[in-house]
N, C-alpha and C. Protein backbone atom coordinates (compact mmCIF):
# COMPACT_ATOMS: atom_id res chain seq x y z
N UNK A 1 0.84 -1.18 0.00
CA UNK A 1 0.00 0.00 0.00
C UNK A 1 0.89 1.25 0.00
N UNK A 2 0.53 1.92 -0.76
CA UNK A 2 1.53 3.53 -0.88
C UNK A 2 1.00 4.54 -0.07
N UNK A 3 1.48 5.39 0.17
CA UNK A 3 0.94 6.56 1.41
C UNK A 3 0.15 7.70 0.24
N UNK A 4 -0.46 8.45 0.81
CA UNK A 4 -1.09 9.73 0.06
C UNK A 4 -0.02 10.26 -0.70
N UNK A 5 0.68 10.94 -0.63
CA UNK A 5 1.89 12.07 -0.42
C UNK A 5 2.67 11.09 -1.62
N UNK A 6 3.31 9.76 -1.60
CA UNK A 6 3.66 8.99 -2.37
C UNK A 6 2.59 9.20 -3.78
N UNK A 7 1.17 8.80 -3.57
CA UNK A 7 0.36 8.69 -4.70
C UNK A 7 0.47 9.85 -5.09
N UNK A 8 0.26 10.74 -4.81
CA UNK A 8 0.06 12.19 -5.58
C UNK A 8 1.23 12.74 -6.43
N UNK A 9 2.41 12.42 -5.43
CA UNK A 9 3.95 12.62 -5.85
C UNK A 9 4.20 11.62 -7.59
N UNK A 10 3.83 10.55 -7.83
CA UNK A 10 3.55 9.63 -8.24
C UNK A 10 3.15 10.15 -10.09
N UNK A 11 1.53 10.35 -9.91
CA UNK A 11 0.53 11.47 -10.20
C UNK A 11 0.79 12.60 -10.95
N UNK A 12 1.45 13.16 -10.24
CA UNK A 12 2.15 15.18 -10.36
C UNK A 12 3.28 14.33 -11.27
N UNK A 13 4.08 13.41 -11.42
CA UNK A 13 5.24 13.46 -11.94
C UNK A 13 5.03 13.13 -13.22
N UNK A 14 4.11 11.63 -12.95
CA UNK A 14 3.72 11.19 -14.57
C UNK A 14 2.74 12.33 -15.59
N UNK A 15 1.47 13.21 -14.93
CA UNK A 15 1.35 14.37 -15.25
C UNK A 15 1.93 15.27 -16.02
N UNK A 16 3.79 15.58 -15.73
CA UNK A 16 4.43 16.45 -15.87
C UNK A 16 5.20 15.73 -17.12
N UNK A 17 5.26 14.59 -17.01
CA UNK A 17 6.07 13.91 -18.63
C UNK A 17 5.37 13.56 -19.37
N UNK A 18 3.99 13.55 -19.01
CA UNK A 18 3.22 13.42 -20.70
C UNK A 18 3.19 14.84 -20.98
N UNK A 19 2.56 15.95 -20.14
CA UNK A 19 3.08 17.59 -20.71
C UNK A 19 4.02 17.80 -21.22
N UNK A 20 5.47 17.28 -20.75
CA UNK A 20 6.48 17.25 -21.29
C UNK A 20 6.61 16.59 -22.95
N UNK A 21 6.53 16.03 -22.73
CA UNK A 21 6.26 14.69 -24.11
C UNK A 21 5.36 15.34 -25.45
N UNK A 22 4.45 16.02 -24.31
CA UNK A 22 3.32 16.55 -25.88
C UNK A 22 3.57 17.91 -26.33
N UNK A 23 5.06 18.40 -25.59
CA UNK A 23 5.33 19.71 -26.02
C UNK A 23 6.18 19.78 -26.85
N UNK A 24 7.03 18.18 -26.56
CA UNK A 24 8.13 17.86 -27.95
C UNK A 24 7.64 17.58 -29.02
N UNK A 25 6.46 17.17 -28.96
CA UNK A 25 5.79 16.80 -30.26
C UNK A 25 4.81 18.10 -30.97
N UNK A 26 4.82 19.26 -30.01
CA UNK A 26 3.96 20.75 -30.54
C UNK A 26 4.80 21.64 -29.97
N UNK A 27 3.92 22.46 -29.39
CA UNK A 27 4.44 24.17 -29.89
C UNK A 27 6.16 24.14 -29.06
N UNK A 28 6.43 23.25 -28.72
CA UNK A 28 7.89 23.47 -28.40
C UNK A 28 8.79 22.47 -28.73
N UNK A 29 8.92 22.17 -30.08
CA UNK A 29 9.70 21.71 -31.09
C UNK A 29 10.78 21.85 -31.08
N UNK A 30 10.67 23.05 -31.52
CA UNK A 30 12.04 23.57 -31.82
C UNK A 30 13.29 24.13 -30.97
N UNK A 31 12.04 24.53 -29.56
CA UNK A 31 13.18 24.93 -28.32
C UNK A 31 13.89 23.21 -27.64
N UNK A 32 13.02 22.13 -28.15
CA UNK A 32 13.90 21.02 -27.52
C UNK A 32 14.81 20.76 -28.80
N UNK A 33 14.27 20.94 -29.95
CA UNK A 33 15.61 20.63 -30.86
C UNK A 33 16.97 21.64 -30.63
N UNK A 34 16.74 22.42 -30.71
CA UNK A 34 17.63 23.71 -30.18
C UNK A 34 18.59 23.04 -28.52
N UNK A 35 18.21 22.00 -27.95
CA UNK A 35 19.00 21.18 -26.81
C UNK A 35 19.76 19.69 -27.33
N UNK A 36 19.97 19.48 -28.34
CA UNK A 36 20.24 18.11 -28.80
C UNK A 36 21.32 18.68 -28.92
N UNK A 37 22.52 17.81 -28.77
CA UNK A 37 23.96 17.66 -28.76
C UNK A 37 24.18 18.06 -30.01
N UNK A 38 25.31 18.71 -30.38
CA UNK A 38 25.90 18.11 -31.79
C UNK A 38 26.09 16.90 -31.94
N UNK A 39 27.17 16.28 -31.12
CA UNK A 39 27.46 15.15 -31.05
C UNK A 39 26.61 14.06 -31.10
N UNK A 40 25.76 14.18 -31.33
CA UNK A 40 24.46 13.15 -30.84
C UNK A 40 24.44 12.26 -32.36
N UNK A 41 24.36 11.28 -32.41
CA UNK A 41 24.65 10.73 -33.56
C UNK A 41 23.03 10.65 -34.46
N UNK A 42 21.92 11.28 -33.80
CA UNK A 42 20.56 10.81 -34.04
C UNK A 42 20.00 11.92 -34.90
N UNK A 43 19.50 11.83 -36.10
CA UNK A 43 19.16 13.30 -36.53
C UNK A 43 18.21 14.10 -34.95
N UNK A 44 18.40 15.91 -34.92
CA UNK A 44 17.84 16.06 -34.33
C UNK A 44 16.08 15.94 -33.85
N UNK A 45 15.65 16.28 -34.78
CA UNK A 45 14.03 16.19 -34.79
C UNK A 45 13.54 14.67 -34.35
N UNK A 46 14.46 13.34 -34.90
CA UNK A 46 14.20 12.37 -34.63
C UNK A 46 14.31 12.40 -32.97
N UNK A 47 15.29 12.63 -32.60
CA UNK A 47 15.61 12.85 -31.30
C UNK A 47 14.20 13.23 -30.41
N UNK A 48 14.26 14.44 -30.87
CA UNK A 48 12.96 15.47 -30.21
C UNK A 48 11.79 14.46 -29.89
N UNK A 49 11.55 14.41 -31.47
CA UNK A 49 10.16 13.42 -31.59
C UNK A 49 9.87 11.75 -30.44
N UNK A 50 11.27 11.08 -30.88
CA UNK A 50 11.34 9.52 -29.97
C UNK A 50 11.27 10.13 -28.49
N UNK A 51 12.00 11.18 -28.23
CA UNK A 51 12.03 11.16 -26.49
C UNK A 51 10.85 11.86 -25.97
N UNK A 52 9.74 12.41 -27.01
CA UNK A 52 8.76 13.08 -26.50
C UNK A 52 7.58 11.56 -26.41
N UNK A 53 7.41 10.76 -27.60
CA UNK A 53 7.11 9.79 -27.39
C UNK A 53 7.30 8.93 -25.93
N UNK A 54 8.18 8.49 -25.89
CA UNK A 54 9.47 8.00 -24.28
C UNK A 54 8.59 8.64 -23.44
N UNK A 55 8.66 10.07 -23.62
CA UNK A 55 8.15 10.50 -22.08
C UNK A 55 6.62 10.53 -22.14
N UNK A 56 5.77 10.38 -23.27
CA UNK A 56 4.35 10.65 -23.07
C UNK A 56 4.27 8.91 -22.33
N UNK A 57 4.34 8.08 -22.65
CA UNK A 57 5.08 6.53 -22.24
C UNK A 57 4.89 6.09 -21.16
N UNK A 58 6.51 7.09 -20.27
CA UNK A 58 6.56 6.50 -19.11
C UNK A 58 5.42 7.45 -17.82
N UNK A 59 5.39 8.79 -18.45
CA UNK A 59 4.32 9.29 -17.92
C UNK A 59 3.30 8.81 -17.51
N UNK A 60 2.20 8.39 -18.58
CA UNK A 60 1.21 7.79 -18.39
C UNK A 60 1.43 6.57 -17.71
N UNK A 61 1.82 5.66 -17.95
CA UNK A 61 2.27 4.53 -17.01
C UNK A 61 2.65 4.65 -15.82
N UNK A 62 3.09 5.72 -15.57
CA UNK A 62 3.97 6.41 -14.45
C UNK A 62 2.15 6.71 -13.85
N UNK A 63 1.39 7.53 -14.00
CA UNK A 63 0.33 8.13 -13.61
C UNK A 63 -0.85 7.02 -13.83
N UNK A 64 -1.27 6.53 -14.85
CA UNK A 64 -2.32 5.21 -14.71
C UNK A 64 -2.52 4.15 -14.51
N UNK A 65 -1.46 3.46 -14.26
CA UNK A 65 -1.19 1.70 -13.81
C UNK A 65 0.03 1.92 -12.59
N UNK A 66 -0.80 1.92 -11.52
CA UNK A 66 -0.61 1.95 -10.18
C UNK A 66 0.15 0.88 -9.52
N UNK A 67 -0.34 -0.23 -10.55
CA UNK A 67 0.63 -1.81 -10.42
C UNK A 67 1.57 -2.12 -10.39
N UNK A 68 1.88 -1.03 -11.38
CA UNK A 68 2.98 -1.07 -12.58
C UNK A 68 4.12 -0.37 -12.07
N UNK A 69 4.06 0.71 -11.00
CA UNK A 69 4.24 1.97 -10.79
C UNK A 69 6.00 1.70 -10.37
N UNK A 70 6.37 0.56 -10.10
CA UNK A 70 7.79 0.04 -9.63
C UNK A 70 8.45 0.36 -11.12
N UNK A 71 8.07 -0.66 -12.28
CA UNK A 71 8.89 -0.77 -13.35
C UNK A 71 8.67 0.68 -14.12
N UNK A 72 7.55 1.38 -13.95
CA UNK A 72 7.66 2.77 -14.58
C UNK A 72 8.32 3.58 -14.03
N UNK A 73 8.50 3.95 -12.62
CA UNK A 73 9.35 4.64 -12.02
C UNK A 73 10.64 3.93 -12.12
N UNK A 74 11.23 3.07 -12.31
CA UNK A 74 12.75 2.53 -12.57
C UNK A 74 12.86 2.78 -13.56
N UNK A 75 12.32 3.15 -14.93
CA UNK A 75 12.32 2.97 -16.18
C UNK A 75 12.33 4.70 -16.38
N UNK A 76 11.74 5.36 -15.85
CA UNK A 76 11.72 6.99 -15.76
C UNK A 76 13.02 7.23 -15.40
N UNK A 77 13.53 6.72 -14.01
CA UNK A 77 14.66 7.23 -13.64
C UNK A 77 15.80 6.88 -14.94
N UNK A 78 15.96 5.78 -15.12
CA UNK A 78 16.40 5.78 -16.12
C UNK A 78 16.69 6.40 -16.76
N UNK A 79 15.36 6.79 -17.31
CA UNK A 79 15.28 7.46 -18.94
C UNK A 79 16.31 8.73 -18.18
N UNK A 80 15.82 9.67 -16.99
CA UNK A 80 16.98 10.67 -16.68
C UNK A 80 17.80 10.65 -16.60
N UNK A 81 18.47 9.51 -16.22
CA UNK A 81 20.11 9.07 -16.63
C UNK A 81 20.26 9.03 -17.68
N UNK A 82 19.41 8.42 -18.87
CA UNK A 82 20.03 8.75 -20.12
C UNK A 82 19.81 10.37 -20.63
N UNK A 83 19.06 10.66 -20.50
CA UNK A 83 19.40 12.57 -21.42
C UNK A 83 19.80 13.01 -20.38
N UNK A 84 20.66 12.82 -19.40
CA UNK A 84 21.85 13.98 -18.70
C UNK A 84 22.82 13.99 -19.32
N UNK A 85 23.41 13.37 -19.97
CA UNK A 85 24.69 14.32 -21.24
C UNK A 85 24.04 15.14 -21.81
N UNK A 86 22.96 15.05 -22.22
CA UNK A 86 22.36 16.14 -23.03
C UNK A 86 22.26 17.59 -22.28
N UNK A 87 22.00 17.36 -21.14
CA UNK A 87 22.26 18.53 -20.63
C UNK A 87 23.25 19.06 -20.06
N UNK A 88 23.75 17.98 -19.59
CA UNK A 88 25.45 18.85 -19.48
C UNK A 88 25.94 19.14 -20.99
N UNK A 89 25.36 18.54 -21.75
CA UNK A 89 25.96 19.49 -23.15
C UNK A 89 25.23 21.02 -23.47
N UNK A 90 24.34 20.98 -22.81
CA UNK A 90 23.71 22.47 -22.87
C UNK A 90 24.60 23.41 -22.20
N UNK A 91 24.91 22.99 -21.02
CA UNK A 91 26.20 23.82 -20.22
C UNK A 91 27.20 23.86 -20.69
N UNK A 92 27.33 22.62 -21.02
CA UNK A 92 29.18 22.89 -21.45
C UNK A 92 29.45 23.87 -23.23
N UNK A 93 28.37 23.36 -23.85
CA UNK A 93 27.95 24.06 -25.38
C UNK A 93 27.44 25.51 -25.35
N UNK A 94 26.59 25.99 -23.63
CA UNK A 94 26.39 27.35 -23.75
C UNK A 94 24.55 27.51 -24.64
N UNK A 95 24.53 26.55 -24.86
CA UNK A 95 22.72 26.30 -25.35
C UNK A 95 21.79 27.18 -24.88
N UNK A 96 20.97 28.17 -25.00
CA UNK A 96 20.53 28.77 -24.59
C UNK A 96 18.53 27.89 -25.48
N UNK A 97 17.78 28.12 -24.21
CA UNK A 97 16.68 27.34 -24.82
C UNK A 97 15.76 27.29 -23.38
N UNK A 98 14.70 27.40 -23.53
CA UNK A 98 13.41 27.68 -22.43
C UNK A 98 14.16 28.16 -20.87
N UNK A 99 14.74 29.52 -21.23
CA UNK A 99 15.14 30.64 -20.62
C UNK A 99 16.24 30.40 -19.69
N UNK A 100 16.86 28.86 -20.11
CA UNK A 100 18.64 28.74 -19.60
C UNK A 100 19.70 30.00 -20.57
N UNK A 101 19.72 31.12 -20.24
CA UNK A 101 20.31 32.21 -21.33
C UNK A 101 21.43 32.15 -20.20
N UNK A 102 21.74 31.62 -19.20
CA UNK A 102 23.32 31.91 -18.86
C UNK A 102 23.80 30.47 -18.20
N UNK A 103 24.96 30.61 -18.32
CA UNK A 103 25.80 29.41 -17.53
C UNK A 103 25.26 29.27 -16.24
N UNK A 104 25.06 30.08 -15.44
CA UNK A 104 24.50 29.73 -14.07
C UNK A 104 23.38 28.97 -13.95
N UNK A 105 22.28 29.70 -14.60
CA UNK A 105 20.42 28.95 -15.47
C UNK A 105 20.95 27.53 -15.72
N UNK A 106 21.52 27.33 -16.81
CA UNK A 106 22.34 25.93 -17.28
C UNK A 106 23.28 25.02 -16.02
N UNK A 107 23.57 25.43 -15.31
CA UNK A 107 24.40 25.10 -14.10
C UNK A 107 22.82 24.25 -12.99
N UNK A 108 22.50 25.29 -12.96
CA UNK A 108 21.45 24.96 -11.69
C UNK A 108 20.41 23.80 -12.45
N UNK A 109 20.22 23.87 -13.56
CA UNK A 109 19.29 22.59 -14.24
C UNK A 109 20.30 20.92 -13.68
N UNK A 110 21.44 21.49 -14.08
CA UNK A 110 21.94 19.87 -13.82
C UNK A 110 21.95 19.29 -12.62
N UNK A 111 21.99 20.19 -11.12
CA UNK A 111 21.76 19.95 -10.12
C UNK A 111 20.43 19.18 -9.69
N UNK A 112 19.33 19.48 -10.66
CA UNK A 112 18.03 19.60 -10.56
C UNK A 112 17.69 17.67 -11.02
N UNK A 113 18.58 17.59 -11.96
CA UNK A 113 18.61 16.22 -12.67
C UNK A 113 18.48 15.14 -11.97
N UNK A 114 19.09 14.84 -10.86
CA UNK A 114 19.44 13.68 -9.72
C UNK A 114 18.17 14.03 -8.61
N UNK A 115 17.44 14.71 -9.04
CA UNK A 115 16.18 15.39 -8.00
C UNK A 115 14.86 14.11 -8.35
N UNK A 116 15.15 14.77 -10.23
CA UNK A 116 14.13 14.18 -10.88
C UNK A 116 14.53 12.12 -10.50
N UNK A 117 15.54 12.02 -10.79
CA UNK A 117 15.80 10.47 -10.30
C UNK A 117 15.42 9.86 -9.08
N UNK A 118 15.59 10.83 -8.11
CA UNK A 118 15.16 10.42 -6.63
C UNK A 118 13.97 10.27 -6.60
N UNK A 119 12.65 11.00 -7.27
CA UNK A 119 11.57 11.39 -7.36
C UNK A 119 11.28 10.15 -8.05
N UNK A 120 11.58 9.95 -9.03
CA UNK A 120 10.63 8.38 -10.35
C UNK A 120 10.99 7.85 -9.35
N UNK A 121 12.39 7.16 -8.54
CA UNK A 121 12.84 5.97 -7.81
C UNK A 121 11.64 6.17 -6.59
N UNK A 122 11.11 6.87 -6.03
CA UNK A 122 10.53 7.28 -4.79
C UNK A 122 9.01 6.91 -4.96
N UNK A 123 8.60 7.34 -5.98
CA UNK A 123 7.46 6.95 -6.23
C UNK A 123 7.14 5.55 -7.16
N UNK A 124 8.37 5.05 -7.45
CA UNK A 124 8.37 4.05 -7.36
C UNK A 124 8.55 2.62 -6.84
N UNK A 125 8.13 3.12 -5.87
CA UNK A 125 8.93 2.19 -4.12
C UNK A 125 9.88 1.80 -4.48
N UNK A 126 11.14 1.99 -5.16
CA UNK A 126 12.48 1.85 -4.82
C UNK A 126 13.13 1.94 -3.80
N UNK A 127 12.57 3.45 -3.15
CA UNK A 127 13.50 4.19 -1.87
C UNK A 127 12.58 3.63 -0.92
N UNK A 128 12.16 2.97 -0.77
CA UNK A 128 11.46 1.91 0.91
C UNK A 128 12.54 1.42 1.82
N UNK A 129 12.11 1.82 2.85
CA UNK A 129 12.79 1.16 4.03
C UNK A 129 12.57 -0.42 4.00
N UNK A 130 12.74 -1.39 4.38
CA UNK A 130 12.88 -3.00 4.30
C UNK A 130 12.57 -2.87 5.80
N UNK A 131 11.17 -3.74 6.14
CA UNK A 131 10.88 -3.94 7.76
C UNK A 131 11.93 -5.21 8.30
N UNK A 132 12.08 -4.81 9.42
CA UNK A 132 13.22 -5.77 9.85
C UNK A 132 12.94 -6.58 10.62
């Protein structure tokens, strides 16, 4: 059984990656293409498009199958481990894109990154205490 505070946390997150997800796929296109690496071996738009997909995905799964909510939250965190080069390439490249316009803006996002991991893992009973 999950606590309130857990469900909602849960909820609010998967919420926030299908928004996320359906903004890569509309009116904010181009500010996530405008974040893809050079280096990235994937055309960009493809990029944009698959990880907005990804996140409409684990979102919903994340937010409607409550069952499920272990392998979607391990699978979210995940996914944030994989696009953090991407954003340390925004910092280190100087990327300016949904109002990171300075190194510091760009600085404080990556801090923010290992937040979002704690959060999928958390609401995905990962982070449980084990009764003894």
């Amino acid at each position: 059984m999950t606590s309130l505070p857990r469900t909602t946390a849960r909820i609010v997150l998967g919420a926030l990656m299908v928004g996320a997800g359906v903004l890569h796929l509309t009116t904010q296109r181009e500010e996530f293409t405008a974040q893809v690496p050079e280096w990235f071996p994937v055309d960009d738009d493809v990029t944009v498009l698959g990880s907005g997909v990804v996140e409409i995905a684990l979102g919903a799964g994340l937010a409607a199958l409550p069952r499920h909510r272990r392998l979607f939250g391990g699978l979210l965190a995940a996914f944030f481990v994989v696009i953090f080069p991407g954003n340390m390439a925004q910092y280190v490249e100087g990327t300016d894109a949904f109002g990171l316009d300075t190194d510091g803006k760009r600085l404080a996002r990556l801090f923010f990154q290992p937040v979002l991991v704690l959060w999928a893992l958390w609401v995905g009973g990962w982070l449980r205490r084990q009764d003894r």
